[in-house]
Structure formats: structure tokens, C-alpha cells
C-alpha atoms as a PDB file:
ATOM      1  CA  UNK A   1      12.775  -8.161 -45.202  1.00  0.00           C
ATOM      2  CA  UNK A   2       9.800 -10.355 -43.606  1.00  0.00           C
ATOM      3  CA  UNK A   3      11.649 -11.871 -41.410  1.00  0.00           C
ATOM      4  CA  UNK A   4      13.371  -8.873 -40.256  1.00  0.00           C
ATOM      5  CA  UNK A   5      10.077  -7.255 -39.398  1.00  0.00           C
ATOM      6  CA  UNK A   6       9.107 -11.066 -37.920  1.00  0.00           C
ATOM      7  CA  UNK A   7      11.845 -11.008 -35.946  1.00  0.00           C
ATOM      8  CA  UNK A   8      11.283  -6.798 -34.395  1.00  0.00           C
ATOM      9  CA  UNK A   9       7.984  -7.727 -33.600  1.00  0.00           C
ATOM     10  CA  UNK A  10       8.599 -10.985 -31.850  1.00  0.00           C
ATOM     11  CA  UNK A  11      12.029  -8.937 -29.903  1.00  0.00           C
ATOM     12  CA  UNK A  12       9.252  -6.114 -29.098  1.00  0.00           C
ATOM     13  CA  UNK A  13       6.834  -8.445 -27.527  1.00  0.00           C
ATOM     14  CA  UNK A  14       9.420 -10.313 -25.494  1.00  0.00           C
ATOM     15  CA  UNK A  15      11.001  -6.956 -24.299  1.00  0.00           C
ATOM     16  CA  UNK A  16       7.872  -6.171 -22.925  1.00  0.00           C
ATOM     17  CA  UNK A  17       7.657  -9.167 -20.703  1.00  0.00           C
ATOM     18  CA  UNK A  18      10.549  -9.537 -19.591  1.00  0.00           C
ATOM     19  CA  UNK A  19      11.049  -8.805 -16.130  1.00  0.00           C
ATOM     20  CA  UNK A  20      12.781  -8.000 -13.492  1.00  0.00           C
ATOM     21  CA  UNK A  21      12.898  -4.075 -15.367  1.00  0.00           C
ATOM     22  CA  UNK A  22      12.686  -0.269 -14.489  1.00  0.00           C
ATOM     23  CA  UNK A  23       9.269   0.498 -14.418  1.00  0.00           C
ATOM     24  CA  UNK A  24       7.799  -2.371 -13.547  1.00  0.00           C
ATOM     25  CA  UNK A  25       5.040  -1.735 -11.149  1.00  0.00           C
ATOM     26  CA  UNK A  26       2.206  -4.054  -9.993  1.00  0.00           C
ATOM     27  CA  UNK A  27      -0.855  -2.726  -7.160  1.00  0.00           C
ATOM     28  CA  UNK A  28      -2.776  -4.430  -4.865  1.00  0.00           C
ATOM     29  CA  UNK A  29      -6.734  -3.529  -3.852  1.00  0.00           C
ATOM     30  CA  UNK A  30      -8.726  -4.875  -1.117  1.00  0.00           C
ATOM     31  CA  UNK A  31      -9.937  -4.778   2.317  1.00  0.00           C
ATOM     32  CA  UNK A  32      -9.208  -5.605   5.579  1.00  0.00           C
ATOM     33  CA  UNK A  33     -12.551  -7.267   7.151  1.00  0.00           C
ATOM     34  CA  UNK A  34     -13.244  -7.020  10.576  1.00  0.00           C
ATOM     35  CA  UNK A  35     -14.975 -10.127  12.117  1.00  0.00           C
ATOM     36  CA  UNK A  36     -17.031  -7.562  13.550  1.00  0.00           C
ATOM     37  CA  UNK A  37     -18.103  -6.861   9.668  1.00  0.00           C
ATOM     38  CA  UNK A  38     -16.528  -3.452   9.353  1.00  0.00           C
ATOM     39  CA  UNK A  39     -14.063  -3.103   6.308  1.00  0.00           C
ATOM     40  CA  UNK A  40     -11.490  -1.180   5.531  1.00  0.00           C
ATOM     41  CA  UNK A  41     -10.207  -0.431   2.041  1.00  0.00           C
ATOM     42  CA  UNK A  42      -6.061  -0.888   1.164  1.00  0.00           C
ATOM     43  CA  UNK A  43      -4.136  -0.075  -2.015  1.00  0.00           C
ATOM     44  CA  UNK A  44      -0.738  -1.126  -1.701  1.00  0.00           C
ATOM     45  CA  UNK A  45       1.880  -0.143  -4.595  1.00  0.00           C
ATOM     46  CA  UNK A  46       5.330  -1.894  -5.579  1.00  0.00           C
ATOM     47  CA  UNK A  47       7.469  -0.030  -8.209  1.00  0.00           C
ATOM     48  CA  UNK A  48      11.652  -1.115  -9.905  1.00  0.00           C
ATOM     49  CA  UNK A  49      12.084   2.790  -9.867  1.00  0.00           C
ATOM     50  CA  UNK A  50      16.077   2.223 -10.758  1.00  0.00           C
ATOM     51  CA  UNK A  51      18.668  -0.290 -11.073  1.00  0.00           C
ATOM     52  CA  UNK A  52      22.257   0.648  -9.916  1.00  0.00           C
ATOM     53  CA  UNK A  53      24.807  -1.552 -12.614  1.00  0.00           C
ATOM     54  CA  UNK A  54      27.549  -1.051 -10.439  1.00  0.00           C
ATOM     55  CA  UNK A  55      26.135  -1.867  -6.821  1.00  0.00           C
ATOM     56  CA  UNK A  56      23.962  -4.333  -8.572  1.00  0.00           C
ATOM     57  CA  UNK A  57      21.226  -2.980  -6.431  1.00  0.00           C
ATOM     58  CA  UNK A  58      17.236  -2.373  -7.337  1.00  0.00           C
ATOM     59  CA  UNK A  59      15.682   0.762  -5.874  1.00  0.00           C
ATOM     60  CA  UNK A  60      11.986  -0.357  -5.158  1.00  0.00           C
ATOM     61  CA  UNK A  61       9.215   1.773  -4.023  1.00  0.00           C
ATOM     62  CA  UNK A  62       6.390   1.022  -1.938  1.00  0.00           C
ATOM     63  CA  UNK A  63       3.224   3.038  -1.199  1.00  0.00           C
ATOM     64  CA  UNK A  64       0.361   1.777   0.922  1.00  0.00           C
ATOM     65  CA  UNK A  65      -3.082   3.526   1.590  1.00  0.00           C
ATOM     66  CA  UNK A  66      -5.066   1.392   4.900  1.00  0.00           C
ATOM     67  CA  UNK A  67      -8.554   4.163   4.705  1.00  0.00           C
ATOM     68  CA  UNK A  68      -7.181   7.490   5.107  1.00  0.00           C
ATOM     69  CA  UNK A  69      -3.298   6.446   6.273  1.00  0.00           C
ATOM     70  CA  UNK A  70      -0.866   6.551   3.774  1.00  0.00           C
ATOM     71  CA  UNK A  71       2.917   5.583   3.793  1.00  0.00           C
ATOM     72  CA  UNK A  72       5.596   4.939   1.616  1.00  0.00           C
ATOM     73  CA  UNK A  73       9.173   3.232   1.664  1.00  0.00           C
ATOM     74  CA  UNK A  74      12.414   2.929  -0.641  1.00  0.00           C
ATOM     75  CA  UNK A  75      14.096   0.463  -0.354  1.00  0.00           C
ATOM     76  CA  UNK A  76      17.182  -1.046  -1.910  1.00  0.00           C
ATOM     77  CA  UNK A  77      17.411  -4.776  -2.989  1.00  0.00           C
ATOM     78  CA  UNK A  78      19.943  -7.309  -4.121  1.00  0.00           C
ATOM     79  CA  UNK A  79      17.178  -9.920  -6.028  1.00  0.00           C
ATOM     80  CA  UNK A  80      13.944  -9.519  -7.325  1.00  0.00           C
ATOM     81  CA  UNK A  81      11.587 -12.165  -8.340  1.00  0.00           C
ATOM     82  CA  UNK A  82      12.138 -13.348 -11.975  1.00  0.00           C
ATOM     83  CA  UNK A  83      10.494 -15.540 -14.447  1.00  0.00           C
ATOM     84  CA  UNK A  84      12.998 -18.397 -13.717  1.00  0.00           C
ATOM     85  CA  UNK A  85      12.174 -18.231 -10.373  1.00  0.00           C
ATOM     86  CA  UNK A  86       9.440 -18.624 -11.504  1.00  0.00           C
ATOM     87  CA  UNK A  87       9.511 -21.858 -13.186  1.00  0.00           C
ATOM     88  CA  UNK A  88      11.420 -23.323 -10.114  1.00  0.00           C
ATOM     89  CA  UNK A  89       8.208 -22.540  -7.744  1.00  0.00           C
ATOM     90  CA  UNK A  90       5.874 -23.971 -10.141  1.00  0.00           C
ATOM     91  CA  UNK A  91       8.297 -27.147 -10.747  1.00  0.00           C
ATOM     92  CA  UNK A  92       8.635 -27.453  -7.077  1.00  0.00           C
ATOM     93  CA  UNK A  93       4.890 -26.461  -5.929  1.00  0.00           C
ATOM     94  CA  UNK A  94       3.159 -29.633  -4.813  1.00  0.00           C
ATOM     95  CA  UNK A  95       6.917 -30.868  -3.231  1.00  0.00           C
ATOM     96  CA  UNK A  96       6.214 -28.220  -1.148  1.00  0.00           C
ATOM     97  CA  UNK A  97       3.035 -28.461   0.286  1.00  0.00           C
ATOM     98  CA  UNK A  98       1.644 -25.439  -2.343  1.00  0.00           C
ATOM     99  CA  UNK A  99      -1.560 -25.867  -4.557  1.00  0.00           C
ATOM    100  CA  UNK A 100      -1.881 -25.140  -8.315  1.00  0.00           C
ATOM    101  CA  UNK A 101      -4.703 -22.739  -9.045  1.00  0.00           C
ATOM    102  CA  UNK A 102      -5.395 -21.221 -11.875  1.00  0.00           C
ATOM    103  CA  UNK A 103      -6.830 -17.702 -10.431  1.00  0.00           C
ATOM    104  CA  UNK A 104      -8.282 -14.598 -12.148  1.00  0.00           C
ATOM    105  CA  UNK A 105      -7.925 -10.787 -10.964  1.00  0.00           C
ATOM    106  CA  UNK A 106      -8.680  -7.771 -12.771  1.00  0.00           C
ATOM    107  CA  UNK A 107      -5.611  -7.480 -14.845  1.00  0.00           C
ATOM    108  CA  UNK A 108      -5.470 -10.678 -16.426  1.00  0.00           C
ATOM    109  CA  UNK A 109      -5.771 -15.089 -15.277  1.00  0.00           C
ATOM    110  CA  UNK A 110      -2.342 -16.477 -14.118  1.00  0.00           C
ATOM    111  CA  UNK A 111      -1.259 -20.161 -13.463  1.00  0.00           C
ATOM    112  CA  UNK A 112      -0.453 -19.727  -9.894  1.00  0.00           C
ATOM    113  CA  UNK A 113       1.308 -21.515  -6.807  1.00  0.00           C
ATOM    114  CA  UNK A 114      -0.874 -20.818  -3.606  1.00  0.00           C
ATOM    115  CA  UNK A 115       1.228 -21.801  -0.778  1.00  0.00           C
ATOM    116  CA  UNK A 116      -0.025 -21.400   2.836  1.00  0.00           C
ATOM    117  CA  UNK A 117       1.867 -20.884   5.711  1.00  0.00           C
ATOM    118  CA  UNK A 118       1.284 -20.013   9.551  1.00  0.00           C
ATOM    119  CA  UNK A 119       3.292 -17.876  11.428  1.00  0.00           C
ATOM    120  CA  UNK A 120       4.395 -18.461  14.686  1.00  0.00           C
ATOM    121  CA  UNK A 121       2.177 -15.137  16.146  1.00  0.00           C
ATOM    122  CA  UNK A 122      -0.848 -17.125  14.805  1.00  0.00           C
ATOM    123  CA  UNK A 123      -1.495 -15.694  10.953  1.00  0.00           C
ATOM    124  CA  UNK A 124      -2.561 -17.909   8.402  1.00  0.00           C
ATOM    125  CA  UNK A 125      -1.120 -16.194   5.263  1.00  0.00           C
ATOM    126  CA  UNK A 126      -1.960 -17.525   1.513  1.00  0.00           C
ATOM    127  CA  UNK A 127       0.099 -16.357  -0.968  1.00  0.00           C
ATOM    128  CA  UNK A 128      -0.922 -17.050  -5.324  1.00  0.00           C
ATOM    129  CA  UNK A 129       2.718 -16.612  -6.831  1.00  0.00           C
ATOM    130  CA  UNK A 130       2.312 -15.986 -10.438  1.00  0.00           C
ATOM    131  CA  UNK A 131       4.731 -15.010 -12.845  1.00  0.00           C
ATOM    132  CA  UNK A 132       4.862 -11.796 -12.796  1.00  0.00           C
ATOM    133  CA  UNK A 133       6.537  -8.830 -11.349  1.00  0.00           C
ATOM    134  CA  UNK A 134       7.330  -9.232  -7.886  1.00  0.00           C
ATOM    135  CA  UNK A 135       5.319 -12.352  -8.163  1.00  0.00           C
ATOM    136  CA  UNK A 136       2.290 -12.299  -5.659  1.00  0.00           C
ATOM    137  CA  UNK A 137      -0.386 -11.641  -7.932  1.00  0.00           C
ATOM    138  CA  UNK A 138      -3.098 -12.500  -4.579  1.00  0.00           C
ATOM    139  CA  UNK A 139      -2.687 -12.646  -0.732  1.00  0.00           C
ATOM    140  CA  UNK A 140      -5.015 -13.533   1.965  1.00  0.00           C
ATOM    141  CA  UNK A 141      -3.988 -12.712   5.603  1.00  0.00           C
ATOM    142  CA  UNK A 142      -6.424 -14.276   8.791  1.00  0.00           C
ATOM    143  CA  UNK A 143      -5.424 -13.705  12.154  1.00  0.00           C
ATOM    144  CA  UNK A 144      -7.701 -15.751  14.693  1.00  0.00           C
ATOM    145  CA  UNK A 145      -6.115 -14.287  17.680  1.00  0.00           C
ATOM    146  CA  UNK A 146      -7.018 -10.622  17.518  1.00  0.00           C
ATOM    147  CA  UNK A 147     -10.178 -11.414  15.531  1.00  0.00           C
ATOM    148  CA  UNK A 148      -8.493  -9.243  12.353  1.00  0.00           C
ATOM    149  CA  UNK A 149      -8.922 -10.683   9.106  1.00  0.00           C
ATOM    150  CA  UNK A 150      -7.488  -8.891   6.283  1.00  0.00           C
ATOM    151  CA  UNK A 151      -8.858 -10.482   3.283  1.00  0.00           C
ATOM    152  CA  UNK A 152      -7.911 -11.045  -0.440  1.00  0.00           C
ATOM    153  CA  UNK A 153      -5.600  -8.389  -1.886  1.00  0.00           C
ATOM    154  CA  UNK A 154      -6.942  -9.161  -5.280  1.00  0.00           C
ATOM    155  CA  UNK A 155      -6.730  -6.511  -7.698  1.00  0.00           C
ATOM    156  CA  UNK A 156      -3.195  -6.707  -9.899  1.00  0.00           C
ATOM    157  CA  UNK A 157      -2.402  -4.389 -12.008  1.00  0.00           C
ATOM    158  CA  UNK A 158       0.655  -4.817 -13.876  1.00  0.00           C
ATOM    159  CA  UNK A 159       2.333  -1.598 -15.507  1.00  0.00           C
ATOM    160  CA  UNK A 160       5.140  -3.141 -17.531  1.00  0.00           C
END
């Protein structure tokens, strides 16, 4: 009987991890700095709202609030980030030019992958892939050219 309660305790846990799933939600806070010092506050939302079994397709939703402008998408997906891909970034991190970092946000401290690319319009964008639900648990954004620098989306919290 022990081990039967052991082992619903240890499935419940694990259930509750596991990922990609219905429900699973993760947000964003920050700001987008001005060089000019002005700021300007953004929320952006990501939600698994439904999984079709036959199409094999996720339904995702996405809200984002820039100040007082709001907007939201659905969108329909094939993939979605999961733990094993998880594993494979972190495996393959330093092979591909990314930094481990060990980073803490609101919701929690996550072993991380901070890769940093530049786009060819100019933006330097840092990414901290975690494992977690759609995976970017931070994101910087600088853009040189237009004298824009949307800083640190840094606030995660995950609704699992």
C-alpha cells in the first residue's frame, strides 16, 4: 500500500511538469527603454489553449500589452518546445556559440542557454532558453540603429 501511494505521488509530481500540455501558460514583464531614458512597460502572454489529436496541431494564444496597446493572436502549431529539446540545447550550448548561465526571475532560478544572435536589420537579440514551457524564460532586444532598446523581458511566470 506504501508504495502505491509512493508511486501516485511521484506520477502526480511528474504530471505536473511535464510539458508540452493544455494549459500551459508562461508571461513576460518588462520595458522597452528608450536611449532617450523614457520606458515603456510590456506584458506579453503565451498560452497551449488546445491540442487537436487528429491534425496533430497546438492552438497557442498570444496576448501582448506595449503601455496602453493591446493585441492578441491564435495561432496554430505543429511543435512546441519540449523538455528533450531541451536537453539537446543544453548538450549542444557552448558548440554553438551559447553561454551557460544560471539566471533567476520571479518565478523560480533555471539553468539556462543564453545564445546571442544579430539580425541582419541590425538587432542584437539574447535569448536564456530554460526548460520550460515555450522555453525563453528571458530576452533582451538592442537595436543601435533606431536608438530603441527594448530591454530584459524578465518576469516568468509559469502556470502549469
Amino acid at each position: 500500500m506504501k508504495y502505491a501511494v509512493g508511486l501516485l505521488i511521484f506520477l502526480c509530481v511528474n504530471q505536473g511538469l511535464a510539458y508540452p500540455g493544455v494549459g500551459d501558460k508562461v508571461q513576460w514583464t518588462g520595458t522597452i527603454r528608450l536611449l532617450d531614458g523614457s520606458n515603456t512597460p510590456v506584458h506579453i502572454s503565451k498560452e497551449v489553449s488546445a491540442f487537436n489529436a487528429r491534425t496533430h496541431m497546438w492552438t497557442i494564444e498570444l496576448e501582448t500589452t506595449l503601455g496602453e496597446k493591446k493585441s492578441s493572436k491564435v495561432m496554430e502549431v505543429a511543435e512546441l518546445y519540449t523538455p528533450e529539446k531541451f536537453k539537446t540545447l543544453i548538450a549542444g550550448c557552448l558548440s554553438q556559440g551559447g553561454v551557460l548561465e544560471k539566471i533567476t526571475a520571479p518565478a523560480g532560478t533555471y539553468e539556462t542557454c543564453k545564445i546571442t544572435e544579430t539580425t541582419p536589420e541590425g538587432l542584437v537579440v539574447e535569448k536564456w532558453w530554460g526548460d520550460i514551457p515555450f522555453g525563453v524564460v528571458s530576452k533582451s532586444t538592442k537595436d543601435f540603429t533606431t536608438k530603441v532598446d527594448l530591454k530584459d523581458l524578465d518576469s516568468l511566470l509559469a502556470g502549469l
